[in-house]
PDB file of N, CA and C in Angstrom:
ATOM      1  N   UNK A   1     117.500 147.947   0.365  1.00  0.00           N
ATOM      2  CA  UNK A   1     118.215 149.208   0.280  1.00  0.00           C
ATOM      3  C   UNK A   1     118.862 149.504   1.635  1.00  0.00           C
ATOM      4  N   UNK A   2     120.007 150.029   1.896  1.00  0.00           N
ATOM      5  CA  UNK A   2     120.889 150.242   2.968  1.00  0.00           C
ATOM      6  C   UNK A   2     120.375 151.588   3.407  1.00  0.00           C
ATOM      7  N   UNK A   3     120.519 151.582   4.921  1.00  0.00           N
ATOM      8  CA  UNK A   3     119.667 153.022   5.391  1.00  0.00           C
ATOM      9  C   UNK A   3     120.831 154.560   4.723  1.00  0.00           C
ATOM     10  N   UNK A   4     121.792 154.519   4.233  1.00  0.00           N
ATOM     11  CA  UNK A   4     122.459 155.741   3.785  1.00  0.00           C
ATOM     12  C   UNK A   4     121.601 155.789   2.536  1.00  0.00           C
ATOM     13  N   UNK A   5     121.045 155.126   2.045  1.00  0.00           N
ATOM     14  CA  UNK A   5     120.328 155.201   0.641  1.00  0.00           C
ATOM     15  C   UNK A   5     118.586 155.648   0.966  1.00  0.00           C
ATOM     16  N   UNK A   6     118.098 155.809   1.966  1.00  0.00           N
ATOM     17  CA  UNK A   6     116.828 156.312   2.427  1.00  0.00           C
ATOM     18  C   UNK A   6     116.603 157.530   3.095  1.00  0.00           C
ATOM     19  N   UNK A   7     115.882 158.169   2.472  1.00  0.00           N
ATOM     20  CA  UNK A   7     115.082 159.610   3.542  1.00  0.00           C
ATOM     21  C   UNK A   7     114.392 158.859   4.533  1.00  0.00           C
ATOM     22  N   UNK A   8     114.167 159.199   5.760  1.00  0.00           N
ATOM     23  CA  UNK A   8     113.396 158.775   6.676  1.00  0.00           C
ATOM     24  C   UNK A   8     113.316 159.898   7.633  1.00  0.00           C
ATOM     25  N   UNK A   9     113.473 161.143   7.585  1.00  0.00           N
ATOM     26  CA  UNK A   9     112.878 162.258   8.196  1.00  0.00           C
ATOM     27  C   UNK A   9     111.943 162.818   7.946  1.00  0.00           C
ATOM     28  N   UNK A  10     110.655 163.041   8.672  1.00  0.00           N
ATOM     29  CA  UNK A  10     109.702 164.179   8.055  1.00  0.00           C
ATOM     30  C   UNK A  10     110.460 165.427   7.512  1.00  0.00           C
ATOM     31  N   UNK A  11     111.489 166.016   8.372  1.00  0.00           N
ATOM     32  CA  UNK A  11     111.932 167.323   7.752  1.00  0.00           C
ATOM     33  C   UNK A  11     112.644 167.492   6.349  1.00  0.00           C
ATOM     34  N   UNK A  12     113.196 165.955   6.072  1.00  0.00           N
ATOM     35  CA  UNK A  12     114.019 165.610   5.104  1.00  0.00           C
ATOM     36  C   UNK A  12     112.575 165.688   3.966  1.00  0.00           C
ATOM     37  N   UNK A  13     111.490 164.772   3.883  1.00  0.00           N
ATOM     38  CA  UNK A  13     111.060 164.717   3.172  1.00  0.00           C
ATOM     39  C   UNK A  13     110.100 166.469   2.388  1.00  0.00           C
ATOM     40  N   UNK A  14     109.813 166.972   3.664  1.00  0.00           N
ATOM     41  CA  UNK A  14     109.097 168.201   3.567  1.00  0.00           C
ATOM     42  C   UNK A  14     110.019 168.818   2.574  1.00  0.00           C
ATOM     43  N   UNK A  15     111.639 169.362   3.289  1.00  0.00           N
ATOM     44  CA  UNK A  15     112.457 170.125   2.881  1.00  0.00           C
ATOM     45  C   UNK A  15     112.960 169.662   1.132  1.00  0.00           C
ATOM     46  N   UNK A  16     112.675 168.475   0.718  1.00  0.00           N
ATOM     47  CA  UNK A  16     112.400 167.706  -0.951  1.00  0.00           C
ATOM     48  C   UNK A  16     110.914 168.142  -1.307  1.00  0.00           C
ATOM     49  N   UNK A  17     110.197 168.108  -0.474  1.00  0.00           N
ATOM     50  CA  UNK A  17     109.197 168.488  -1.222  1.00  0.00           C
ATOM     51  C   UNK A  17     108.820 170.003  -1.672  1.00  0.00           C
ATOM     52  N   UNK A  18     109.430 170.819  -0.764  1.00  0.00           N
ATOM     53  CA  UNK A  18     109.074 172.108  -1.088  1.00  0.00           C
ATOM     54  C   UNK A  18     109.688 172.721  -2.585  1.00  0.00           C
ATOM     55  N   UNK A  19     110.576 172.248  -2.686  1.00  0.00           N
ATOM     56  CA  UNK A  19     111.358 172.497  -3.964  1.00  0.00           C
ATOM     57  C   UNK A  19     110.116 172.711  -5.073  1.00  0.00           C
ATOM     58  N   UNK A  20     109.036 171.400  -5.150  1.00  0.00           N
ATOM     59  CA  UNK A  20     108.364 171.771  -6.008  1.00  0.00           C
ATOM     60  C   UNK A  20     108.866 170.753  -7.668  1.00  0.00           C
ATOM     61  N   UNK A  21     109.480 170.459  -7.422  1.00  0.00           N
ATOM     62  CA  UNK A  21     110.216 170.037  -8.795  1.00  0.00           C
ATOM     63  C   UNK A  21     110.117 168.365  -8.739  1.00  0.00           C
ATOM     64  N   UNK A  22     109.380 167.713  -9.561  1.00  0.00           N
ATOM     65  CA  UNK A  22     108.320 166.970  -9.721  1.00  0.00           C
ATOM     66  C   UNK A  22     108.209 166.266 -10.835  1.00  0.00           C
ATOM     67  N   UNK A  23     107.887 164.927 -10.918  1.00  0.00           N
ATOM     68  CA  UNK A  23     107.196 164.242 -12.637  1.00  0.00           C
ATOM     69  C   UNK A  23     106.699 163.136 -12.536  1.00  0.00           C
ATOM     70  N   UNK A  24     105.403 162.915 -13.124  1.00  0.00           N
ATOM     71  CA  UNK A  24     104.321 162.110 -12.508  1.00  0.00           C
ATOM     72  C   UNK A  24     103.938 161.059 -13.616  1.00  0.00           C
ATOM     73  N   UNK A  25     103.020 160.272 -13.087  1.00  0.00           N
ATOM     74  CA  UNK A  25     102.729 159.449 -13.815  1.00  0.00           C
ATOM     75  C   UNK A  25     101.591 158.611 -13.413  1.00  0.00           C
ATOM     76  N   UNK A  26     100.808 157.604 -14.189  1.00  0.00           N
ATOM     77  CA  UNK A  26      99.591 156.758 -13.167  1.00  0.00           C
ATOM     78  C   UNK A  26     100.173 156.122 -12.032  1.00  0.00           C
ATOM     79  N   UNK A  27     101.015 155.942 -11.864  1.00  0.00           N
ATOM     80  CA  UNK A  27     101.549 155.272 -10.532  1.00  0.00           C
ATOM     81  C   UNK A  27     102.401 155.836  -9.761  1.00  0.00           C
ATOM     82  N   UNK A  28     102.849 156.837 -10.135  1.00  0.00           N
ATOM     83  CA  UNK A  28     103.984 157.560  -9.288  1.00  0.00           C
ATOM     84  C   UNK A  28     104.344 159.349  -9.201  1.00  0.00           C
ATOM     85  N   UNK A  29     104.749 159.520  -8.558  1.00  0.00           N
ATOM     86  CA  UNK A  29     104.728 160.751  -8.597  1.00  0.00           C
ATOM     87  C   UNK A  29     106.037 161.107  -7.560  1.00  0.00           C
ATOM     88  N   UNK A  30     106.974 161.913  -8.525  1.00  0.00           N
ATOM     89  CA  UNK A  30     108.257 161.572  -8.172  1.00  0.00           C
ATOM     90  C   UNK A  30     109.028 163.033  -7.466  1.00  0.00           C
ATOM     91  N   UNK A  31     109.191 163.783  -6.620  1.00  0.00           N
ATOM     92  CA  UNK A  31     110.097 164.905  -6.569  1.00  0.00           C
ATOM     93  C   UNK A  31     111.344 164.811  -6.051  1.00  0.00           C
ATOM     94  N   UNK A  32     112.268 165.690  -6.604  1.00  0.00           N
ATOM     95  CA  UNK A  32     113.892 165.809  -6.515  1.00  0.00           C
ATOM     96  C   UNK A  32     114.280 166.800  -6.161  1.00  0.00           C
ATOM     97  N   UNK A  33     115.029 166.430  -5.377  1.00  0.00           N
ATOM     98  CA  UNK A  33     116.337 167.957  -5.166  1.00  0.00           C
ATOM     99  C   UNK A  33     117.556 167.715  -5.148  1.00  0.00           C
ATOM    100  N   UNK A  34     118.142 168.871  -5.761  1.00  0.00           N
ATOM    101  CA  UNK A  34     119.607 168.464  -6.566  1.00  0.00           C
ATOM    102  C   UNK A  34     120.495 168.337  -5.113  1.00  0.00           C
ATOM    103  N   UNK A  35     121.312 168.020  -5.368  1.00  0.00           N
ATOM    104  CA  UNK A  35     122.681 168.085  -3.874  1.00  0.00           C
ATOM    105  C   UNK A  35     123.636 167.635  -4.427  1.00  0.00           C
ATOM    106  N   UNK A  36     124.973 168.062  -3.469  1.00  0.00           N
ATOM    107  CA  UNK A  36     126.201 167.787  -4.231  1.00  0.00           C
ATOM    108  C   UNK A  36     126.796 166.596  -2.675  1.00  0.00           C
ATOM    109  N   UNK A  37     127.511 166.060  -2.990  1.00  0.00           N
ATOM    110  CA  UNK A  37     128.482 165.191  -1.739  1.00  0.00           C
ATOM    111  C   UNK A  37     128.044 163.777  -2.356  1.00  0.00           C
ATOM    112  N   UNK A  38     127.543 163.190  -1.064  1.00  0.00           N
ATOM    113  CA  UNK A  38     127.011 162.025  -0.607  1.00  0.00           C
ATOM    114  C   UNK A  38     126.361 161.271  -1.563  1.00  0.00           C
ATOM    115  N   UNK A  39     126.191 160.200  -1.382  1.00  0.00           N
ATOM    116  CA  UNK A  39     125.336 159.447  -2.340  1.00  0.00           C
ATOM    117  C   UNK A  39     123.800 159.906  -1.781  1.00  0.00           C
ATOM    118  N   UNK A  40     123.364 159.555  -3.401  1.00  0.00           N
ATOM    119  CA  UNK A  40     121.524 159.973  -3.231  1.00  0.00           C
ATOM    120  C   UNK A  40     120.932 159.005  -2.460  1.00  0.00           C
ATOM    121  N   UNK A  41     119.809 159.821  -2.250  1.00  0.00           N
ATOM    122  CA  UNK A  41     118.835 158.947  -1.246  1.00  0.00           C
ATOM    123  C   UNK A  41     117.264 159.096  -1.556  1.00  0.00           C
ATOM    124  N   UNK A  42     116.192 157.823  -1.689  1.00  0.00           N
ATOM    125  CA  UNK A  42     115.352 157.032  -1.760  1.00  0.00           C
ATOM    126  C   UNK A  42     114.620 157.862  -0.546  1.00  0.00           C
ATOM    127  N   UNK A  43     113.470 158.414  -0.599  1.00  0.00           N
ATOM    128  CA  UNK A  43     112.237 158.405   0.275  1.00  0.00           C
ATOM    129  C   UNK A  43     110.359 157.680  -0.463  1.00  0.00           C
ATOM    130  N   UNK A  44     110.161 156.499   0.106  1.00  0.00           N
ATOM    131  CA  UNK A  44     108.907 156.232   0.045  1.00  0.00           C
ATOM    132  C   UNK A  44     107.485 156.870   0.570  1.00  0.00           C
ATOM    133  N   UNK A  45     106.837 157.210  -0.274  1.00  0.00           N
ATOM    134  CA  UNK A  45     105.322 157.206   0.716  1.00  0.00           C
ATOM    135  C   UNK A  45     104.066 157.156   0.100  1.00  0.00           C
ATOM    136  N   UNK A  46     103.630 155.869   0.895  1.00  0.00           N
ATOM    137  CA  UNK A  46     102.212 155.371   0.514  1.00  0.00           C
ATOM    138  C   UNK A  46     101.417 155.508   1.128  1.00  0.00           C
ATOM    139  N   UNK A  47     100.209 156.119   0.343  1.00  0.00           N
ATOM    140  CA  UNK A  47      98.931 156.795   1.086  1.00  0.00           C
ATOM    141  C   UNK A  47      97.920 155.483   2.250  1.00  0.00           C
ATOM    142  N   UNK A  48      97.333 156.228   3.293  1.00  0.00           N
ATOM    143  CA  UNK A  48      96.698 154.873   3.189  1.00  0.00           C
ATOM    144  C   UNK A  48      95.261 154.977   2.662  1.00  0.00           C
ATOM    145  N   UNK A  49      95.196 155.216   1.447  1.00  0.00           N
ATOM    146  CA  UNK A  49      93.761 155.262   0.636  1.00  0.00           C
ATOM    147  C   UNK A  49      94.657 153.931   0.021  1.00  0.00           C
ATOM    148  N   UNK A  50      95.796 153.629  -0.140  1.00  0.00           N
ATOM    149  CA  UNK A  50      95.898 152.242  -1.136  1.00  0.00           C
ATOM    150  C   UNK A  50      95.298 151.129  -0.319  1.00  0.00           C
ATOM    151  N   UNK A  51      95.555 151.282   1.270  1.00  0.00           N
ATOM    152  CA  UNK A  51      95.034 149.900   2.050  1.00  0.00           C
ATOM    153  C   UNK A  51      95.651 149.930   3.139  1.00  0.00           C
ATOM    154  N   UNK A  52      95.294 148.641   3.802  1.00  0.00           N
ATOM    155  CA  UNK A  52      95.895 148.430   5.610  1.00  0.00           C
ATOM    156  C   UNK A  52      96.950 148.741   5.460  1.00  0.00           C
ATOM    157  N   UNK A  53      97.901 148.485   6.465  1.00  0.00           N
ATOM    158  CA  UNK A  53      99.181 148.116   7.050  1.00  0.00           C
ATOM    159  C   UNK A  53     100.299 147.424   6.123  1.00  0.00           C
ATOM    160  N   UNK A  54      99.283 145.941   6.075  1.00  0.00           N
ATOM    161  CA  UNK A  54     100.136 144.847   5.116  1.00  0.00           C
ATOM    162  C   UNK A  54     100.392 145.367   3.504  1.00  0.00           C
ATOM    163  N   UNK A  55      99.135 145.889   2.983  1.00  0.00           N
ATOM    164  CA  UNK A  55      99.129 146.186   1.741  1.00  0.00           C
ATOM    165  C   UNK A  55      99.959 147.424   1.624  1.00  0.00           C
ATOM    166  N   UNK A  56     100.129 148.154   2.409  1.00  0.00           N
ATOM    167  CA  UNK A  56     101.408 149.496   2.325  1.00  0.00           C
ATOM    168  C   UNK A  56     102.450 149.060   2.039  1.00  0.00           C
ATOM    169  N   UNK A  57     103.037 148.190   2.901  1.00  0.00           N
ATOM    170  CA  UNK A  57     104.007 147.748   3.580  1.00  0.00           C
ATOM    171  C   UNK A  57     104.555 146.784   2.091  1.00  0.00           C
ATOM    172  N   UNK A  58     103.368 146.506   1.455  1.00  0.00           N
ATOM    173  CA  UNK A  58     104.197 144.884   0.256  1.00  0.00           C
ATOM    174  C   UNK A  58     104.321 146.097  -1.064  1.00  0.00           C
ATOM    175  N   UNK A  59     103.952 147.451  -1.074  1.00  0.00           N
ATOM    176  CA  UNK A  59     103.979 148.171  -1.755  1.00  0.00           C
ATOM    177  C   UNK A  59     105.299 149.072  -2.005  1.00  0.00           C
ATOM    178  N   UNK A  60     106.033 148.963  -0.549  1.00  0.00           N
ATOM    179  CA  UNK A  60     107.324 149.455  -0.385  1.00  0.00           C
ATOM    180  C   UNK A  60     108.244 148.967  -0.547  1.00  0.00           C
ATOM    181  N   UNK A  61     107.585 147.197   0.078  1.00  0.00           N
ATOM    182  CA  UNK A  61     109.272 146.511  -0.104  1.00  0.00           C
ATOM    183  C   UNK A  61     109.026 146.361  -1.930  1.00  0.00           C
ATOM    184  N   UNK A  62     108.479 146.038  -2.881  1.00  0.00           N
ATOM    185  CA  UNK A  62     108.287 146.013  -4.145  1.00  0.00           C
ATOM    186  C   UNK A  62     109.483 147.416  -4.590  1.00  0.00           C
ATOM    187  N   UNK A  63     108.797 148.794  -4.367  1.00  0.00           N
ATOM    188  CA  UNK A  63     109.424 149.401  -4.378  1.00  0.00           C
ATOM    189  C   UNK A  63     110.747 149.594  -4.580  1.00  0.00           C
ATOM    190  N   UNK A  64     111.136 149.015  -3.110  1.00  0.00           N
ATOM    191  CA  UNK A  64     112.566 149.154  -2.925  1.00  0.00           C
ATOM    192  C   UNK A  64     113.582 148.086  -3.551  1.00  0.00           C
ATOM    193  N   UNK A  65     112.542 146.830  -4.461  1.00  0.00           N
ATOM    194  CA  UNK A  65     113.264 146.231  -4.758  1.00  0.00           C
ATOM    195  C   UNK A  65     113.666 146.675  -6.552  1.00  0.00           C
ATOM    196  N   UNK A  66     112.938 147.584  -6.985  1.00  0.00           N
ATOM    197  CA  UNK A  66     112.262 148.239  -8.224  1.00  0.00           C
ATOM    198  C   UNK A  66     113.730 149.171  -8.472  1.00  0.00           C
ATOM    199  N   UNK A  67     113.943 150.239  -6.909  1.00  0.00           N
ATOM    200  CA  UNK A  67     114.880 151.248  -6.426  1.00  0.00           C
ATOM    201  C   UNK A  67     116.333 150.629  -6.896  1.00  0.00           C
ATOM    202  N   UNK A  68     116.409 149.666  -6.096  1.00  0.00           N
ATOM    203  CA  UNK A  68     117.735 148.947  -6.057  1.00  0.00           C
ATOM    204  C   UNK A  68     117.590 147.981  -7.343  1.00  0.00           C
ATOM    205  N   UNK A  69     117.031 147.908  -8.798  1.00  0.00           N
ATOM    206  CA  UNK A  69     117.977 147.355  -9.614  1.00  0.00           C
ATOM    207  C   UNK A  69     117.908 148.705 -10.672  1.00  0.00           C
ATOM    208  N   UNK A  70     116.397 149.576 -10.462  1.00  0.00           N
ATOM    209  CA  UNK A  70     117.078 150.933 -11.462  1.00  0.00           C
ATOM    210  C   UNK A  70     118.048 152.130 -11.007  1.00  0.00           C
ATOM    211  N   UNK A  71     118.696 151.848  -9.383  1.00  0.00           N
ATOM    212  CA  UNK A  71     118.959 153.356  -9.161  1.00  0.00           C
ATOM    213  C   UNK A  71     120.544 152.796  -8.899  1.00  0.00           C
ATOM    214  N   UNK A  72     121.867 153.727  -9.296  1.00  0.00           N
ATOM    215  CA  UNK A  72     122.923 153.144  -8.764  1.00  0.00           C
ATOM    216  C   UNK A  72     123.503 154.190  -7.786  1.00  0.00           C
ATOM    217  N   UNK A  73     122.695 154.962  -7.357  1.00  0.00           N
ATOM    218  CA  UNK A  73     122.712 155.734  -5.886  1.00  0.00           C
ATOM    219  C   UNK A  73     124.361 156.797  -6.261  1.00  0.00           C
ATOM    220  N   UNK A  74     124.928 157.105  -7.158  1.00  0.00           N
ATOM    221  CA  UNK A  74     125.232 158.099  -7.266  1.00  0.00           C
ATOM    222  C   UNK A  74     124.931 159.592  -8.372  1.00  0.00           C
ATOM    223  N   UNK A  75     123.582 159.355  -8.439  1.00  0.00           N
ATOM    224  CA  UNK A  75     122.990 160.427  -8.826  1.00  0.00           C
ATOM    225  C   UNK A  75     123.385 161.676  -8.151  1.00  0.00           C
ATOM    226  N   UNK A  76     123.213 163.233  -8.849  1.00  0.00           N
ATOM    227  CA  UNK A  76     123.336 163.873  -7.261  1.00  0.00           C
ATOM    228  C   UNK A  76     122.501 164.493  -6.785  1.00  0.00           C
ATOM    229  N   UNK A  77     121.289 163.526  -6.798  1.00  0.00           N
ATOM    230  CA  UNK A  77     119.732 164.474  -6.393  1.00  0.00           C
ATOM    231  C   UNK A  77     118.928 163.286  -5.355  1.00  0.00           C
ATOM    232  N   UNK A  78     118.230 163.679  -4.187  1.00  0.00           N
ATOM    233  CA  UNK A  78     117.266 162.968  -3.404  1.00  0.00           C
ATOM    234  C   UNK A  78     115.293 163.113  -4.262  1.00  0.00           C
ATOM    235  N   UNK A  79     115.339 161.800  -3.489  1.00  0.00           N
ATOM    236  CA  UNK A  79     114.154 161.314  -4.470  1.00  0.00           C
ATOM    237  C   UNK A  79     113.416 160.942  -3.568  1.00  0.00           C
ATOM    238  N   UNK A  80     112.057 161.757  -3.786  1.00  0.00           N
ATOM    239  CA  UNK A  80     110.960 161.221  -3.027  1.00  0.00           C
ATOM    240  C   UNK A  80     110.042 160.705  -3.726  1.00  0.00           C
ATOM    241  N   UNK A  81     109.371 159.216  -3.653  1.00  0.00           N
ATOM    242  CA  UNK A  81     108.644 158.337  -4.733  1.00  0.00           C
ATOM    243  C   UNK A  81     107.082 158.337  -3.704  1.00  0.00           C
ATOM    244  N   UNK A  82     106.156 159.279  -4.455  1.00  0.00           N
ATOM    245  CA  UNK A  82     104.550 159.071  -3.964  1.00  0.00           C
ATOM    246  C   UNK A  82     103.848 157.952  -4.454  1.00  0.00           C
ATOM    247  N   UNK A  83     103.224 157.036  -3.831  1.00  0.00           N
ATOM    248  CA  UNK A  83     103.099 155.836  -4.785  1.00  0.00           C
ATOM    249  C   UNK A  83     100.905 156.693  -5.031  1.00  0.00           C
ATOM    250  N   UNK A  84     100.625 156.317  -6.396  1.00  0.00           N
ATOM    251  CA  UNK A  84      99.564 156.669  -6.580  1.00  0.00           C
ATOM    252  C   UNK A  84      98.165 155.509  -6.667  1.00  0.00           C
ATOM    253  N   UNK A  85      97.030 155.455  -6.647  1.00  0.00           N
ATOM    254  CA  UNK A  85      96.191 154.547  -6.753  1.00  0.00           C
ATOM    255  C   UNK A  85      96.439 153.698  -7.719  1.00  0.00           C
ATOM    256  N   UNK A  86      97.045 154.381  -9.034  1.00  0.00           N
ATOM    257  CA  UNK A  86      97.243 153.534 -10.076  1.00  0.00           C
ATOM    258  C   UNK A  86      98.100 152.492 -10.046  1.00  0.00           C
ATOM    259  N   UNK A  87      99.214 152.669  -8.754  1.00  0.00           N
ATOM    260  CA  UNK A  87     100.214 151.302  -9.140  1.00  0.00           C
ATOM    261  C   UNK A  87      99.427 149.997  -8.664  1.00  0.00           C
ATOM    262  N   UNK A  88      97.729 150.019  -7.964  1.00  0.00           N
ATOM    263  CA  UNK A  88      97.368 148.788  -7.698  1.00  0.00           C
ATOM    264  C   UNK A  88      97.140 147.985  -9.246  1.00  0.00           C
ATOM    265  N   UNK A  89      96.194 148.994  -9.990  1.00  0.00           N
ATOM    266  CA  UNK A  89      96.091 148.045 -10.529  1.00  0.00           C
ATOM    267  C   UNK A  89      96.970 147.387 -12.256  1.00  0.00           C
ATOM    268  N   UNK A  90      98.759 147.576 -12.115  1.00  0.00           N
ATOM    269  CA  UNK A  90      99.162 147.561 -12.926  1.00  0.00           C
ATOM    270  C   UNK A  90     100.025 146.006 -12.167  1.00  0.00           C
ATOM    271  N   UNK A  91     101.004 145.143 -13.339  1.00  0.00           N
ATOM    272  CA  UNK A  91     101.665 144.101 -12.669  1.00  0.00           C
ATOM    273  C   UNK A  91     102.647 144.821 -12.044  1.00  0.00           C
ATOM    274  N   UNK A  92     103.782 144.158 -11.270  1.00  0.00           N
ATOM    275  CA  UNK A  92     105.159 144.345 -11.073  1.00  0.00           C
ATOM    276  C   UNK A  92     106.092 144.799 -12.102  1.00  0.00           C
ATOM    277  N   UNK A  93     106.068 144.338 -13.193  1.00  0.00           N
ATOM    278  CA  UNK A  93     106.895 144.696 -14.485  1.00  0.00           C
ATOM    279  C   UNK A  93     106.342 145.844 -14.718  1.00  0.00           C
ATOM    280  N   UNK A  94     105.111 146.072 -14.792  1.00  0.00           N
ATOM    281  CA  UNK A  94     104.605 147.469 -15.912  1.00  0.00           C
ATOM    282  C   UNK A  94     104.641 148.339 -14.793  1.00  0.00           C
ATOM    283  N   UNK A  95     104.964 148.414 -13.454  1.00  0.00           N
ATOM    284  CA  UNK A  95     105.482 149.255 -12.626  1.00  0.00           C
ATOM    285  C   UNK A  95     106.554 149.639 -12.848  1.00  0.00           C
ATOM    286  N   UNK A  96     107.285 148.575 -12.692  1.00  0.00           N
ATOM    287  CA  UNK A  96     109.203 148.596 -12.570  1.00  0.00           C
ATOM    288  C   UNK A  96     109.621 149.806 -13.866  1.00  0.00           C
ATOM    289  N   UNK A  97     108.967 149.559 -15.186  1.00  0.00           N
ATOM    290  CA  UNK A  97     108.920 149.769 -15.969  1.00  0.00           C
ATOM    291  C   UNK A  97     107.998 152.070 -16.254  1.00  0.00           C
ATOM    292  N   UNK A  98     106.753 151.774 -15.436  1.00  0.00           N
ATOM    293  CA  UNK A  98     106.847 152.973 -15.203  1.00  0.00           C
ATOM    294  C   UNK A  98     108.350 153.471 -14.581  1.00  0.00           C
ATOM    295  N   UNK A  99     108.488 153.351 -13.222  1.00  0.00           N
ATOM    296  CA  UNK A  99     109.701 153.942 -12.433  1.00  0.00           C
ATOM    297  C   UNK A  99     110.696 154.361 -12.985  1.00  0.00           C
ATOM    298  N   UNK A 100     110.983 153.219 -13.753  1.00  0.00           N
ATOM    299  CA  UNK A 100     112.140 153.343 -14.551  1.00  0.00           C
ATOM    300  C   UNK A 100     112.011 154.005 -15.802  1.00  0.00           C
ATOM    301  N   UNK A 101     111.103 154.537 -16.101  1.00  0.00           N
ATOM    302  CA  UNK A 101     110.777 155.691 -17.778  1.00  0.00           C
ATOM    303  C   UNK A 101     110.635 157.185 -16.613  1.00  0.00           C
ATOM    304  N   UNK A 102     110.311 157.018 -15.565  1.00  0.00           N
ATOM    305  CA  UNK A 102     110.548 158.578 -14.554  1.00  0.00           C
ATOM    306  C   UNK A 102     111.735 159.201 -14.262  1.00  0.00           C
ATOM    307  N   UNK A 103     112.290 157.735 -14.126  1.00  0.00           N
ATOM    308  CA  UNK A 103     114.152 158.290 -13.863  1.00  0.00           C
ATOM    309  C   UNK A 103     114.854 158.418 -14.880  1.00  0.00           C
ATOM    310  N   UNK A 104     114.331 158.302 -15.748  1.00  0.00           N
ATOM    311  CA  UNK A 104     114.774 158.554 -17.460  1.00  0.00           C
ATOM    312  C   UNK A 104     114.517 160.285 -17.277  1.00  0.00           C
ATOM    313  N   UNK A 105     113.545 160.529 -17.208  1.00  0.00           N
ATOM    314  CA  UNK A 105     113.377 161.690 -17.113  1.00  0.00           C
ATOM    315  C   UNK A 105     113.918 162.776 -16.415  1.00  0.00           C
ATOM    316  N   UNK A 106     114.337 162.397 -14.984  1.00  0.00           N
ATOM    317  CA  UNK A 106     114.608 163.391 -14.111  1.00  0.00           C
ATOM    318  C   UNK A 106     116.197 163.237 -14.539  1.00  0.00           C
ATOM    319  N   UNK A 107     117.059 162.325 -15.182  1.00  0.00           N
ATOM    320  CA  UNK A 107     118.665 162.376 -15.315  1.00  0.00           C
ATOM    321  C   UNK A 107     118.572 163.313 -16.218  1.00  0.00           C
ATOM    322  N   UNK A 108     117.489 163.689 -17.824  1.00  0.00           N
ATOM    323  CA  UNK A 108     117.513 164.443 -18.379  1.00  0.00           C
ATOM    324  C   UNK A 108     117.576 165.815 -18.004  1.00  0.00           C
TER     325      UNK A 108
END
């Protein structure tokens, strides 16, 4: 994912989160805020109750590879993706596959 397509501010992420506006699932837990301009933007964050460093880290790039074939980044809302205990123990597909039944939801 290209950095115009990522949140990477604490204030950015706070100021998405306060909104409140939200939809969850065993693996994810998703909040949005609407905006008009720019293309949308992708914020990750994984707890570290999932694991070290490495195991965060293979949890994001997955992620972002999940991001970039369901999202075509002109939505007009920012997205913050909580990853939950549950995405350990599901495959790659039945993830991809959650993610992608969430963003079904939030275009509705």
């Amino acid at each position: 994912m290209k950095k115009q397509y990522r949140v990477k501010k604490n204030e950015e992420f706070q100021a998405i989160m306060k909104r409140k506006r939200f939809v969850t699932s065993k693996g994810f837990a998703m909040y949005i805020r609407e905006k008009t301009g720019e293309n949308s933007r992708i914020g990750i964050s994984v707890s570290k109750k999932l694991g070290n460093a490495v195991v965060r880290n293979k949890v994001k790039r997955q992620i972002r590879m999940m991001c970039q074939e369901i999202y075509d980044f002109q939505e007009p809302y920012d997205t913050i993706i909580l990853v939950r205990f549950g995405f350990m123990s599901h495959s790659f597909e039945e993830n991809k596959n959650d993610l992608c039944s969430l963003h079904k939801k939030v275009k509705i």
